[in-house]
PDB file of N, CA and C in Angstrom:
ATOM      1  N   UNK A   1     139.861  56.765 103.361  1.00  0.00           N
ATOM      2  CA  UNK A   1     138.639  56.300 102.742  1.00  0.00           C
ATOM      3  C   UNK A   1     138.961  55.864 101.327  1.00  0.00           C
ATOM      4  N   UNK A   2     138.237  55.000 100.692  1.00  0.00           N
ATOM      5  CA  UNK A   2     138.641  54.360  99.583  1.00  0.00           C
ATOM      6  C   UNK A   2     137.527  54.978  98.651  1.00  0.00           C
ATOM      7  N   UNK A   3     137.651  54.679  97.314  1.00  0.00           N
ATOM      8  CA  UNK A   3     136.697  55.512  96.353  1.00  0.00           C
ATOM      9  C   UNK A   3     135.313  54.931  96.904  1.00  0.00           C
ATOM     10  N   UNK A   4     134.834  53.627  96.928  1.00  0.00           N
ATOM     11  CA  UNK A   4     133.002  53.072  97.194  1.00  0.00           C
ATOM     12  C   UNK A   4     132.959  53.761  98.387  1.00  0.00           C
ATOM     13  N   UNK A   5     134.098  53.878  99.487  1.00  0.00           N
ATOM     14  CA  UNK A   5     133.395  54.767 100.761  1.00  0.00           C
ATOM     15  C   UNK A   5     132.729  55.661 100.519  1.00  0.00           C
ATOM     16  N   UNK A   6     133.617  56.739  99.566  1.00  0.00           N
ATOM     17  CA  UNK A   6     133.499  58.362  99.531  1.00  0.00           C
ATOM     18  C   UNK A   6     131.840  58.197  98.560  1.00  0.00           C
ATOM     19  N   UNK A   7     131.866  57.225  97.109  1.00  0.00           N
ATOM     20  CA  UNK A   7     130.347  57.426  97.168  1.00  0.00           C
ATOM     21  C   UNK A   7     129.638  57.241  97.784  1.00  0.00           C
ATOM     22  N   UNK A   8     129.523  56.072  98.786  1.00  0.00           N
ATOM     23  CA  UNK A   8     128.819  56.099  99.508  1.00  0.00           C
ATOM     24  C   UNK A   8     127.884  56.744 100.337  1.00  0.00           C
ATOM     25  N   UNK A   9     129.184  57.782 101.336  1.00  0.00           N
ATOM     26  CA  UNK A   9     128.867  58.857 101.699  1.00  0.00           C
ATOM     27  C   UNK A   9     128.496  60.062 101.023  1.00  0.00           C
ATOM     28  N   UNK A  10     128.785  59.825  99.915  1.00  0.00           N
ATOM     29  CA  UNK A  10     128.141  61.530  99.109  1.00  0.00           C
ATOM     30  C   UNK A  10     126.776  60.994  98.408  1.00  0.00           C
ATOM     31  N   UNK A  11     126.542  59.451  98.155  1.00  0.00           N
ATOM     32  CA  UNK A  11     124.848  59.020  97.956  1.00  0.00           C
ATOM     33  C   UNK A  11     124.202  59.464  99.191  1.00  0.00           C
ATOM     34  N   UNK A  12     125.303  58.932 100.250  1.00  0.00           N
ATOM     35  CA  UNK A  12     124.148  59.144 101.787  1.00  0.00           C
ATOM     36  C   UNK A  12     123.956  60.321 101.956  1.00  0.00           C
ATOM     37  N   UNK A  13     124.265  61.522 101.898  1.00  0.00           N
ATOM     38  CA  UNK A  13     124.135  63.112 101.907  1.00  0.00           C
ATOM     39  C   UNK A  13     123.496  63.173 100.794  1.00  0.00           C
ATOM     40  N   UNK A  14     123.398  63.273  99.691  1.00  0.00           N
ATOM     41  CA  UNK A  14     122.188  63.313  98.930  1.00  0.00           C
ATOM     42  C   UNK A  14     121.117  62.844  98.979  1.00  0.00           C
ATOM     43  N   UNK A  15     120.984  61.611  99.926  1.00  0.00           N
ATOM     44  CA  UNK A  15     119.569  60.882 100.006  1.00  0.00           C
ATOM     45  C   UNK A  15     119.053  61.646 101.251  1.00  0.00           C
ATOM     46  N   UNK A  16     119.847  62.245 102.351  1.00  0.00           N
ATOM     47  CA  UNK A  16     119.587  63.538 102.981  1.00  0.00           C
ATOM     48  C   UNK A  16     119.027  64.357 102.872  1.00  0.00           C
ATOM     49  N   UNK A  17     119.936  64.879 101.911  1.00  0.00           N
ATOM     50  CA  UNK A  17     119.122  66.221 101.625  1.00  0.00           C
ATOM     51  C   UNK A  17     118.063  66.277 100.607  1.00  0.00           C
ATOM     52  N   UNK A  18     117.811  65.162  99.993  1.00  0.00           N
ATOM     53  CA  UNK A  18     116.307  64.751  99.595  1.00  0.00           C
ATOM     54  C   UNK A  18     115.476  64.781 100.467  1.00  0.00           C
ATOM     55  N   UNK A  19     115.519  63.768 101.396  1.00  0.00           N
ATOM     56  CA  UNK A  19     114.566  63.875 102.937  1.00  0.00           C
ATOM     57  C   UNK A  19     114.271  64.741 103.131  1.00  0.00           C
ATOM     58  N   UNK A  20     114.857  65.539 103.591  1.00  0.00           N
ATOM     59  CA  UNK A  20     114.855  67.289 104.403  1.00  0.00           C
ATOM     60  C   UNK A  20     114.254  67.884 103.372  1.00  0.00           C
ATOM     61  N   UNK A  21     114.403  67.678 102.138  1.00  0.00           N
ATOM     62  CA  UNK A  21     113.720  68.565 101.409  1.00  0.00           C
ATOM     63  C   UNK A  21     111.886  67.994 100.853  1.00  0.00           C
ATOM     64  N   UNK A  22     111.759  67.131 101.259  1.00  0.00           N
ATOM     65  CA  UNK A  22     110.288  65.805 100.585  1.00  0.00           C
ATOM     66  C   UNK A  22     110.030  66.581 102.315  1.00  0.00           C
ATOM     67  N   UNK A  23     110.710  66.327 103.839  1.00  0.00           N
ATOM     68  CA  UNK A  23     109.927  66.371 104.804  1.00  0.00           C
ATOM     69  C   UNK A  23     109.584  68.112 104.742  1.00  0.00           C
ATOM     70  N   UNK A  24     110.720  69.047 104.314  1.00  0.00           N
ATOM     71  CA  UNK A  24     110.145  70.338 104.199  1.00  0.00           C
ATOM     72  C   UNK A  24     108.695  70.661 103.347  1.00  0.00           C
ATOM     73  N   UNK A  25     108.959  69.936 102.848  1.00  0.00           N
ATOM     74  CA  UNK A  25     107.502  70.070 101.626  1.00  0.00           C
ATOM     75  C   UNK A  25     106.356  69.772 102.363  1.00  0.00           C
ATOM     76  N   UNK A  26     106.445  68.525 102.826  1.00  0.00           N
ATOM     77  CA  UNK A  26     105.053  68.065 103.552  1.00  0.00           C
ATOM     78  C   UNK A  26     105.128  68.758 104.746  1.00  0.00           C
ATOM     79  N   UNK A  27     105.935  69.308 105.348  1.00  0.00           N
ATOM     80  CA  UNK A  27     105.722  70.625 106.618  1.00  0.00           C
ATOM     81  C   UNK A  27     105.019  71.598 106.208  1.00  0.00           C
ATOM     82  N   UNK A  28     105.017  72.398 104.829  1.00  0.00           N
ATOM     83  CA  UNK A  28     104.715  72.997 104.585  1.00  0.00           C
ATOM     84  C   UNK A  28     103.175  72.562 104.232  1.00  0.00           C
ATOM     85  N   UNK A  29     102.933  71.426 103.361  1.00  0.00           N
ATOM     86  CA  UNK A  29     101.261  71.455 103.035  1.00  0.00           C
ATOM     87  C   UNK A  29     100.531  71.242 104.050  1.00  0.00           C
ATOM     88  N   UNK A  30     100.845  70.941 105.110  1.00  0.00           N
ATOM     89  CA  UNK A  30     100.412  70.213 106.546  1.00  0.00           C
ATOM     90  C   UNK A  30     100.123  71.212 107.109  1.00  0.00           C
ATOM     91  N   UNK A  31     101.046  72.381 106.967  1.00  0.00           N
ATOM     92  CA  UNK A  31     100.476  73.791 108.219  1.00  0.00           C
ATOM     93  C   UNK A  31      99.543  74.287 106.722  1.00  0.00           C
ATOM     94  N   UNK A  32     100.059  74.582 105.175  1.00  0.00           N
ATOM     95  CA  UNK A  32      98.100  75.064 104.575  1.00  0.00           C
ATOM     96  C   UNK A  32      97.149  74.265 105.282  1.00  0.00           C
ATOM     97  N   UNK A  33      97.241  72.976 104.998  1.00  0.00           N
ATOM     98  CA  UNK A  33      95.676  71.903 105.619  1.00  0.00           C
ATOM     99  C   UNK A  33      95.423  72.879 106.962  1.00  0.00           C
ATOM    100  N   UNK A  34      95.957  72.589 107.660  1.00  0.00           N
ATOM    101  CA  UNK A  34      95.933  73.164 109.314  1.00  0.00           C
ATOM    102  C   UNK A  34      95.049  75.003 109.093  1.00  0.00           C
ATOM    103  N   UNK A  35      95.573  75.719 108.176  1.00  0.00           N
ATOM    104  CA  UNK A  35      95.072  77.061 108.287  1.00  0.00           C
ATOM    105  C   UNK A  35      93.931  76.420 107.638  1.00  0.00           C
ATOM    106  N   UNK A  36      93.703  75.954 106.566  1.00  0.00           N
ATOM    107  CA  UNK A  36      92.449  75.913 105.917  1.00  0.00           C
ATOM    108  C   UNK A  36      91.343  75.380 106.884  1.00  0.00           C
ATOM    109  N   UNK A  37      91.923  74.462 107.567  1.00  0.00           N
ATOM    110  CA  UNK A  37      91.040  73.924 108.465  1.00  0.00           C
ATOM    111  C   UNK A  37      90.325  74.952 109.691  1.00  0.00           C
ATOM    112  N   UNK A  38      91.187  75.817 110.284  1.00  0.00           N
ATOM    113  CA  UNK A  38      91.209  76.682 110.999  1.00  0.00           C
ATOM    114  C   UNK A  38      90.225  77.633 110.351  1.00  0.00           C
ATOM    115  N   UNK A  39      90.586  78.259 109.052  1.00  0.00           N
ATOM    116  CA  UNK A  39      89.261  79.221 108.410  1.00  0.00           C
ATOM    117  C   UNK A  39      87.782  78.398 108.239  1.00  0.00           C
ATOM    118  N   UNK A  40      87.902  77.311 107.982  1.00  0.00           N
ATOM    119  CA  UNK A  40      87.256  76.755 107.645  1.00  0.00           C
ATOM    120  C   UNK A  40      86.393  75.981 109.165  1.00  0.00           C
ATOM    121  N   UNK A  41      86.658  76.000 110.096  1.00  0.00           N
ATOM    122  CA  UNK A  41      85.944  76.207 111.260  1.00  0.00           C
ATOM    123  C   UNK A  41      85.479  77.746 111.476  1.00  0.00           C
ATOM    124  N   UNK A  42      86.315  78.291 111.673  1.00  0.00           N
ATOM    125  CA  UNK A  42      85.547  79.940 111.734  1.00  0.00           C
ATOM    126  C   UNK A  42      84.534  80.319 110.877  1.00  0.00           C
ATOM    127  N   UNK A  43      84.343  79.660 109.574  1.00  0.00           N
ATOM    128  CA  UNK A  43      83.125  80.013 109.068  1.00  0.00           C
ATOM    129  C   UNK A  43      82.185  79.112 109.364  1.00  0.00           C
ATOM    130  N   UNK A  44      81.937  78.201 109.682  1.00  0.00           N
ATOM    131  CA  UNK A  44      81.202  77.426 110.465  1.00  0.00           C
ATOM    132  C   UNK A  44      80.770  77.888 111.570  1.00  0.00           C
ATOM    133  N   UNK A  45      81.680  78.492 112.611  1.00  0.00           N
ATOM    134  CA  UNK A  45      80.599  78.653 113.688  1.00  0.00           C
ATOM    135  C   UNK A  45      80.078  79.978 113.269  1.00  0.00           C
ATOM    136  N   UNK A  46      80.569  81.007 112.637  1.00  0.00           N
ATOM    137  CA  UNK A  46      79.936  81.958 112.038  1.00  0.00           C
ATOM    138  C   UNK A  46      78.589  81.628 111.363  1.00  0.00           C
ATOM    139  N   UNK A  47      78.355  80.692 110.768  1.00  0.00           N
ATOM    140  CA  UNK A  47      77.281  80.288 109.949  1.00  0.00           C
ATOM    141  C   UNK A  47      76.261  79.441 110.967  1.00  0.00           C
ATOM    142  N   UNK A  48      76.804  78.669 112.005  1.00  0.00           N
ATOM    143  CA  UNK A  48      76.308  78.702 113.099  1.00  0.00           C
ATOM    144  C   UNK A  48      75.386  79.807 114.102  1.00  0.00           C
ATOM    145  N   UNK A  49      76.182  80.558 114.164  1.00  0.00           N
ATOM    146  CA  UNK A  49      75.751  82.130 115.035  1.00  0.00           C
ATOM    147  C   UNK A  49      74.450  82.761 114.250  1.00  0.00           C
ATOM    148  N   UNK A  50      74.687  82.698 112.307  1.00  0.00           N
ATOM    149  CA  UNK A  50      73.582  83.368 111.570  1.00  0.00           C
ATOM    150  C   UNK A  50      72.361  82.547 112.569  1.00  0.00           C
ATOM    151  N   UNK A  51      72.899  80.842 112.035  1.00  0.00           N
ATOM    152  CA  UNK A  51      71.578  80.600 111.740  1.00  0.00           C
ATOM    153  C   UNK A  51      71.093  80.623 113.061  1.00  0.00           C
ATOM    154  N   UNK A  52      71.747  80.315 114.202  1.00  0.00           N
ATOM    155  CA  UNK A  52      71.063  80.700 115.679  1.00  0.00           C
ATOM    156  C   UNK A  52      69.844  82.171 115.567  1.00  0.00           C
ATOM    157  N   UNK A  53      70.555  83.188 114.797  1.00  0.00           N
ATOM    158  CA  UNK A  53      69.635  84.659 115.155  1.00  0.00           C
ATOM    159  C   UNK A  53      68.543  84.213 114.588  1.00  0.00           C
ATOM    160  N   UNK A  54      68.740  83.825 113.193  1.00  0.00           N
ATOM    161  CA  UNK A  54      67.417  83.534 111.957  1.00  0.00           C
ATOM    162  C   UNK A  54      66.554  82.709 113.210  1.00  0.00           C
ATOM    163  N   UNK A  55      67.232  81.503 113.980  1.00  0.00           N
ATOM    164  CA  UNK A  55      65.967  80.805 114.356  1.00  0.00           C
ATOM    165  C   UNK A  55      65.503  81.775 115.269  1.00  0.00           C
ATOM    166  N   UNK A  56      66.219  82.295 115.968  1.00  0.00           N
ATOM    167  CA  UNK A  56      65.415  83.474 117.349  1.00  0.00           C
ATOM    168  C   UNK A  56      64.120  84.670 116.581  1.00  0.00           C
ATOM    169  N   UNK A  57      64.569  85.105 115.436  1.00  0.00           N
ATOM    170  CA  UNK A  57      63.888  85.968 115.232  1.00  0.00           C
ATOM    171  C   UNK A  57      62.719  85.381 114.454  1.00  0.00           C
ATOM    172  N   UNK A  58      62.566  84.172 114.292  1.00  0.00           N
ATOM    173  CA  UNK A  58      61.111  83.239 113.640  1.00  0.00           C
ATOM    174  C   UNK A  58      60.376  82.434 114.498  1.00  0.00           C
ATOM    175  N   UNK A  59      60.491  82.226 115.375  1.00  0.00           N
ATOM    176  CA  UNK A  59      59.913  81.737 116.288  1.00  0.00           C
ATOM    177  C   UNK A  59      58.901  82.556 116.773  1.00  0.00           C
ATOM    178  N   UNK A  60      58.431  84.263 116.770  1.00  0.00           N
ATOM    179  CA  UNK A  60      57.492  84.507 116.627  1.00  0.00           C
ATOM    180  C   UNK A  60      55.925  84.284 115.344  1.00  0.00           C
ATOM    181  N   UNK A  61      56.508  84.286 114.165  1.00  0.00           N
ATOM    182  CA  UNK A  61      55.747  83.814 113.282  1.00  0.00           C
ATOM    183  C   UNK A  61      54.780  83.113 113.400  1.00  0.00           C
ATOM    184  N   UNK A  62      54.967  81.409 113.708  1.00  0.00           N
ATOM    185  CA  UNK A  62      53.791  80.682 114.154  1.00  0.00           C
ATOM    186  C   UNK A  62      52.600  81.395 114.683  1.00  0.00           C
ATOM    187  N   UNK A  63      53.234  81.647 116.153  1.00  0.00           N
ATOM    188  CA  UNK A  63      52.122  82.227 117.149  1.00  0.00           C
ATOM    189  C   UNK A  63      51.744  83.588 116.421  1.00  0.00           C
ATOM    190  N   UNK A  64      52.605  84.332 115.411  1.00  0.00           N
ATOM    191  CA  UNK A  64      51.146  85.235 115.116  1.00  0.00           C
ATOM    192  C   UNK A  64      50.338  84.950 114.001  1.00  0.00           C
ATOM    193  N   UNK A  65      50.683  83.814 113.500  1.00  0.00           N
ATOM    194  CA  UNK A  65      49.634  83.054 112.296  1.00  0.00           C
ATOM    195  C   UNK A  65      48.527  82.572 113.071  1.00  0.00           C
ATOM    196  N   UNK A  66      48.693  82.062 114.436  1.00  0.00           N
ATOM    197  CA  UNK A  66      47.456  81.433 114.883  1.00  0.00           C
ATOM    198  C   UNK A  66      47.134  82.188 115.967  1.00  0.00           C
ATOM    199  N   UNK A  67      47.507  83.419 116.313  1.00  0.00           N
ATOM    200  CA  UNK A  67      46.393  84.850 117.002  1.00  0.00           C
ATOM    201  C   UNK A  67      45.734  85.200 115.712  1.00  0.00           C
ATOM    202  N   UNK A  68      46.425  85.122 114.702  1.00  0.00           N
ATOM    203  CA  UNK A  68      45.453  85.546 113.677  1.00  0.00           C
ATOM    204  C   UNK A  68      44.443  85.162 112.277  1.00  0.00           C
ATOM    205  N   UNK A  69      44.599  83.385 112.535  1.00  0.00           N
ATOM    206  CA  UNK A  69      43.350  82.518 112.376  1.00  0.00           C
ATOM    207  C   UNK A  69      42.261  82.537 113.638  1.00  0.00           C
ATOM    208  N   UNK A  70      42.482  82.474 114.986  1.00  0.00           N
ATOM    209  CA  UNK A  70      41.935  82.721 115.508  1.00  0.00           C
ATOM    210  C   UNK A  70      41.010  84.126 116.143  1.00  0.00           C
ATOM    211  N   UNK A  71      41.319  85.119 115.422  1.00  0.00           N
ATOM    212  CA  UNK A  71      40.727  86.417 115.693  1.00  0.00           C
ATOM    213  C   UNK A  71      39.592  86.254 114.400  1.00  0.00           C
ATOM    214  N   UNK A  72      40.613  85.822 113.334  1.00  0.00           N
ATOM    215  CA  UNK A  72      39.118  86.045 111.952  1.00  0.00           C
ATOM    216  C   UNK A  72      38.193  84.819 112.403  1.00  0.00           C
ATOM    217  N   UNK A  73      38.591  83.499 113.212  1.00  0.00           N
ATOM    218  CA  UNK A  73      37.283  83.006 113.528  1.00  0.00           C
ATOM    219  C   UNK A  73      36.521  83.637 114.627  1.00  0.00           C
ATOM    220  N   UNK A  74      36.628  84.517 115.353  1.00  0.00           N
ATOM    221  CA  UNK A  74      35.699  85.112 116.223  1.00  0.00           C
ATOM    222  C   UNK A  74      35.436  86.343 115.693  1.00  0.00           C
ATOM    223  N   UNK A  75      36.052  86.529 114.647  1.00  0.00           N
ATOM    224  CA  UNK A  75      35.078  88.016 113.874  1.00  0.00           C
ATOM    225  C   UNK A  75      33.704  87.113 112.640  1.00  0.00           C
ATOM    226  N   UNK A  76      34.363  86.028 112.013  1.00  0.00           N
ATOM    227  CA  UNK A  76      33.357  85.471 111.553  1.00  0.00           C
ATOM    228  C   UNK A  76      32.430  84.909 112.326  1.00  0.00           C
ATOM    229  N   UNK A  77      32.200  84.068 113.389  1.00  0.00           N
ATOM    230  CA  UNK A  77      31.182  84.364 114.477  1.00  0.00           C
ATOM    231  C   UNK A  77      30.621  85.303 115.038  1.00  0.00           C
ATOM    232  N   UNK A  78      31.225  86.108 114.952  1.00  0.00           N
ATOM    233  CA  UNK A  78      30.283  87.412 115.722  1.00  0.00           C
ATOM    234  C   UNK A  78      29.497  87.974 114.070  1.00  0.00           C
ATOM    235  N   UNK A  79      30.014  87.640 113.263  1.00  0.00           N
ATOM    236  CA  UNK A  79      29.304  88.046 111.331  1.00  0.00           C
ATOM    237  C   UNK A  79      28.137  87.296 111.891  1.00  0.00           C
ATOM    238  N   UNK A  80      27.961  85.630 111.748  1.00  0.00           N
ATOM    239  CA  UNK A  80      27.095  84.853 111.672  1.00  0.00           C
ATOM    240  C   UNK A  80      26.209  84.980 112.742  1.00  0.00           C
ATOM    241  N   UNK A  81      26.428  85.401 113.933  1.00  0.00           N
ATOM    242  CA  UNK A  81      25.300  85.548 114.964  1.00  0.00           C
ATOM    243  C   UNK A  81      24.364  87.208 114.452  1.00  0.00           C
ATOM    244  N   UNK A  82      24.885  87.592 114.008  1.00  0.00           N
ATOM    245  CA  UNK A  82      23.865  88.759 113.347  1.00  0.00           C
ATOM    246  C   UNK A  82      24.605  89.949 114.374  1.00  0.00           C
ATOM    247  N   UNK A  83      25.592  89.631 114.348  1.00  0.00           N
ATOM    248  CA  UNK A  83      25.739  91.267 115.294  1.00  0.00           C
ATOM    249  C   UNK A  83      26.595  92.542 114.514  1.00  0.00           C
TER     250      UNK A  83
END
């Protein structure tokens, strides 16, 4: 090998092990994204699940607001008929 070979080859192994080291890097932020993403669905359907109960347990409300407009209008009718 002549001297431009040998740099050659010792640029090309350094531009190597640059690579490997730029693709290790982005391996690495790629699996954080990936977990974050992963927690970051789990609290979602978690926050999902709340709000499912919240709606189950309000859905009575309405109907006892209007058993109980409708009871004070038949107690105020039965006031006004004199009984």
């Amino acid at each position: 090998m002549t001297v431009p070979e040998a740099s050659v080859a010792v640029e090309l192994e350094r531009l190597r092990g640059t690579v490997e080291t730029g693709f290790a890097r982005i391996d690495g932020q790629l699996a954080l994204l990936v977990q974050r993403g992963d927690q970051t669905d789990k609290t979602l359907d978690d926050h999902e699940k709340r709000l499912d109960a919240i709606e189950r347990n309000r859905w009575p409300l309405p109907a006892i607001a209007a058993l109980t407009g409708v009871g004070a209008l038949v107690v105020s009718i039965w006031q006004a008929t004199g009984r």
